[in-house]
N, C-alpha and C. Protein backbone atom coordinates (compact mmCIF):
# COMPACT_ATOMS: atom_id res chain seq x y z
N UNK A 1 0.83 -1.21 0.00
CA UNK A 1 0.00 0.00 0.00
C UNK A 1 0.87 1.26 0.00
N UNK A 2 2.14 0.98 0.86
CA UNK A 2 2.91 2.90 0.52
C UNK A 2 3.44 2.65 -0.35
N UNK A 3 4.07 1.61 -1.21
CA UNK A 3 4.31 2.12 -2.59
C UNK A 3 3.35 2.83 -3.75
N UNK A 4 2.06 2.73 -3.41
CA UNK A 4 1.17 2.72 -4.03
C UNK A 4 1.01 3.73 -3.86
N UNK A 5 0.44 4.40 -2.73
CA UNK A 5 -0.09 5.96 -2.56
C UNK A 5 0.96 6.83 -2.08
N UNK A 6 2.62 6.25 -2.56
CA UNK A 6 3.96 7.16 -2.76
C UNK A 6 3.93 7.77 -4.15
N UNK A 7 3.74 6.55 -5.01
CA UNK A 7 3.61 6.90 -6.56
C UNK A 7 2.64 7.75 -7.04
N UNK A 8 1.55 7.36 -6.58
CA UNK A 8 0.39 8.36 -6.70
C UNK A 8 0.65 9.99 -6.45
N UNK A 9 0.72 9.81 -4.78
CA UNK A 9 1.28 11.55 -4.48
C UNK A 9 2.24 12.30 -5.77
N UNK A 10 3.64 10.96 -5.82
CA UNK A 10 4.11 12.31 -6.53
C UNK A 10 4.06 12.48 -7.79
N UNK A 11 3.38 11.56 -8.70
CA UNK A 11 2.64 12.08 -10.20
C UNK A 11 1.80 12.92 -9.65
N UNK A 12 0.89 13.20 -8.75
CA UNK A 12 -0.26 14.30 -8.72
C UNK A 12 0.78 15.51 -8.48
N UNK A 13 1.90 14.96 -7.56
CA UNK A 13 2.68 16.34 -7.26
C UNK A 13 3.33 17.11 -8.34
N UNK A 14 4.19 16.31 -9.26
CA UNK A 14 4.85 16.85 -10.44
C UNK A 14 3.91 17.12 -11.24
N UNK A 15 2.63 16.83 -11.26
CA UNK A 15 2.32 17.42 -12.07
C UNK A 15 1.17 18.75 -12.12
N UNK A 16 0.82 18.86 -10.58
CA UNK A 16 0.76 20.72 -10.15
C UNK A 16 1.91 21.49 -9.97
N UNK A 17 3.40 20.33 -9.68
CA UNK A 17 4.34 21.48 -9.69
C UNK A 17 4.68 21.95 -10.53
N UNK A 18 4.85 21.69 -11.57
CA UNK A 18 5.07 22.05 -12.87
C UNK A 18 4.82 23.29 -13.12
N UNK A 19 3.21 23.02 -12.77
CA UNK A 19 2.37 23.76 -13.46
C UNK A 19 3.27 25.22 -12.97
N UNK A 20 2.64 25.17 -11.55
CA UNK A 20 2.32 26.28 -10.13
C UNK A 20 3.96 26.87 -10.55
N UNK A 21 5.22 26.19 -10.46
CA UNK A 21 6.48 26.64 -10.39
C UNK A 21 6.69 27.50 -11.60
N UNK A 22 6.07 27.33 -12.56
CA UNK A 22 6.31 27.82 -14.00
C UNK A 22 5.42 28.93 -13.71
N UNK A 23 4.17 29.58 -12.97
CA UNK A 23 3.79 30.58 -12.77
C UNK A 23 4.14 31.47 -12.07
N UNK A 24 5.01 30.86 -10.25
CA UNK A 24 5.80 31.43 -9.95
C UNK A 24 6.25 32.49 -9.98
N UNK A 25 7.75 32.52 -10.31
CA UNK A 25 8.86 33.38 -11.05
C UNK A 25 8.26 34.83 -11.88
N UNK A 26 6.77 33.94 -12.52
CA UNK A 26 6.41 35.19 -13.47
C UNK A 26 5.43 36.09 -12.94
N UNK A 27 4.53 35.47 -11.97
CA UNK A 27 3.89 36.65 -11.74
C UNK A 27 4.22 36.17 -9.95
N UNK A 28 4.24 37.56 -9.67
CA UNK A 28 4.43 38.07 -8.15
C UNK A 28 3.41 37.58 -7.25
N UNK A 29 3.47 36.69 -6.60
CA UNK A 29 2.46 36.48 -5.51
C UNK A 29 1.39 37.37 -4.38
N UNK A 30 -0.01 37.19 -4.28
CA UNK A 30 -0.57 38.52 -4.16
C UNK A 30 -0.39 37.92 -2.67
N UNK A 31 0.01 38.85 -1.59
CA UNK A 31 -0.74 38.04 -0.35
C UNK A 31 -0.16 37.31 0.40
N UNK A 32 0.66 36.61 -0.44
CA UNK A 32 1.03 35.08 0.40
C UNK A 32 2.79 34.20 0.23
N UNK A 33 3.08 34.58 1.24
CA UNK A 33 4.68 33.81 1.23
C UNK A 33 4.67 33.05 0.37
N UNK A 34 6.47 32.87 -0.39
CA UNK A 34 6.21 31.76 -0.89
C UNK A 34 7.76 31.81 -1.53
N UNK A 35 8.19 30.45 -1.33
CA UNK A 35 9.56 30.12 -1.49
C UNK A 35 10.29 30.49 -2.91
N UNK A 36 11.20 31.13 -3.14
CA UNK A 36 11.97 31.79 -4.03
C UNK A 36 13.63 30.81 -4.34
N UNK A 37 13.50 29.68 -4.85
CA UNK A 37 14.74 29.33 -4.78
C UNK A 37 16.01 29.45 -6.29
N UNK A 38 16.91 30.28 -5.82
CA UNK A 38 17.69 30.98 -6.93
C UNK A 38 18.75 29.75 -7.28
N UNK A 39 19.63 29.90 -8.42
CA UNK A 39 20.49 29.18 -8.79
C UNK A 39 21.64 28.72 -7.88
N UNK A 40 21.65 29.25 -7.11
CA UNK A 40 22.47 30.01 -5.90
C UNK A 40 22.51 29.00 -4.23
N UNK A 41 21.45 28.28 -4.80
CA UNK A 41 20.65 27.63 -3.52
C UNK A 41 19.89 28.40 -2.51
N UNK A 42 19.88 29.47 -2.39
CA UNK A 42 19.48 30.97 -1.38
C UNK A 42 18.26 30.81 -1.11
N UNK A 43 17.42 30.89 -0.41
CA UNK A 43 16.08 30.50 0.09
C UNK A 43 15.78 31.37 0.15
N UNK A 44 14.82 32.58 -0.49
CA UNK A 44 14.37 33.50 0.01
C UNK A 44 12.73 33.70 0.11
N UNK A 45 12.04 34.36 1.33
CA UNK A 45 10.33 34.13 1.39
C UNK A 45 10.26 35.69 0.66
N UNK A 46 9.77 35.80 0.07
CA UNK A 46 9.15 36.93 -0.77
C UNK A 46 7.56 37.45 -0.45
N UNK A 47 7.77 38.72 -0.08
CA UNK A 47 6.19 38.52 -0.04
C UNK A 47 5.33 40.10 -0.37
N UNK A 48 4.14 40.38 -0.47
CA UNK A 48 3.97 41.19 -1.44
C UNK A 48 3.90 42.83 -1.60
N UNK A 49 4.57 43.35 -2.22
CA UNK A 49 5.37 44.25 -2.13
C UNK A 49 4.48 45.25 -2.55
């Protein structure tokens, strides 16, 4: 059974992250923290300006 609903999670996951990460970067988050990770490794919470 946890192989099962491991695999599951993370096809459902990769494939809102995708989405969500690719919107990200481009538009500015209204409202709400949210992790900024640069080439750099740098963690930064961004929030709305």
């Amino acid at each position: 059974c946890l192989m099962k609903k491991t695999k599951k999670k993370k096809t459902l996951r990769q494939a809102q992250g995708k989405s969500k990460k690719k919107k990200v970067p481009k538009k500015k988050p209204i409202g709400k923290k949210r992790k900024i990770v640069r080439k750099k490794k740098i963690v930064a919470y961004v929030e709305n300006l």
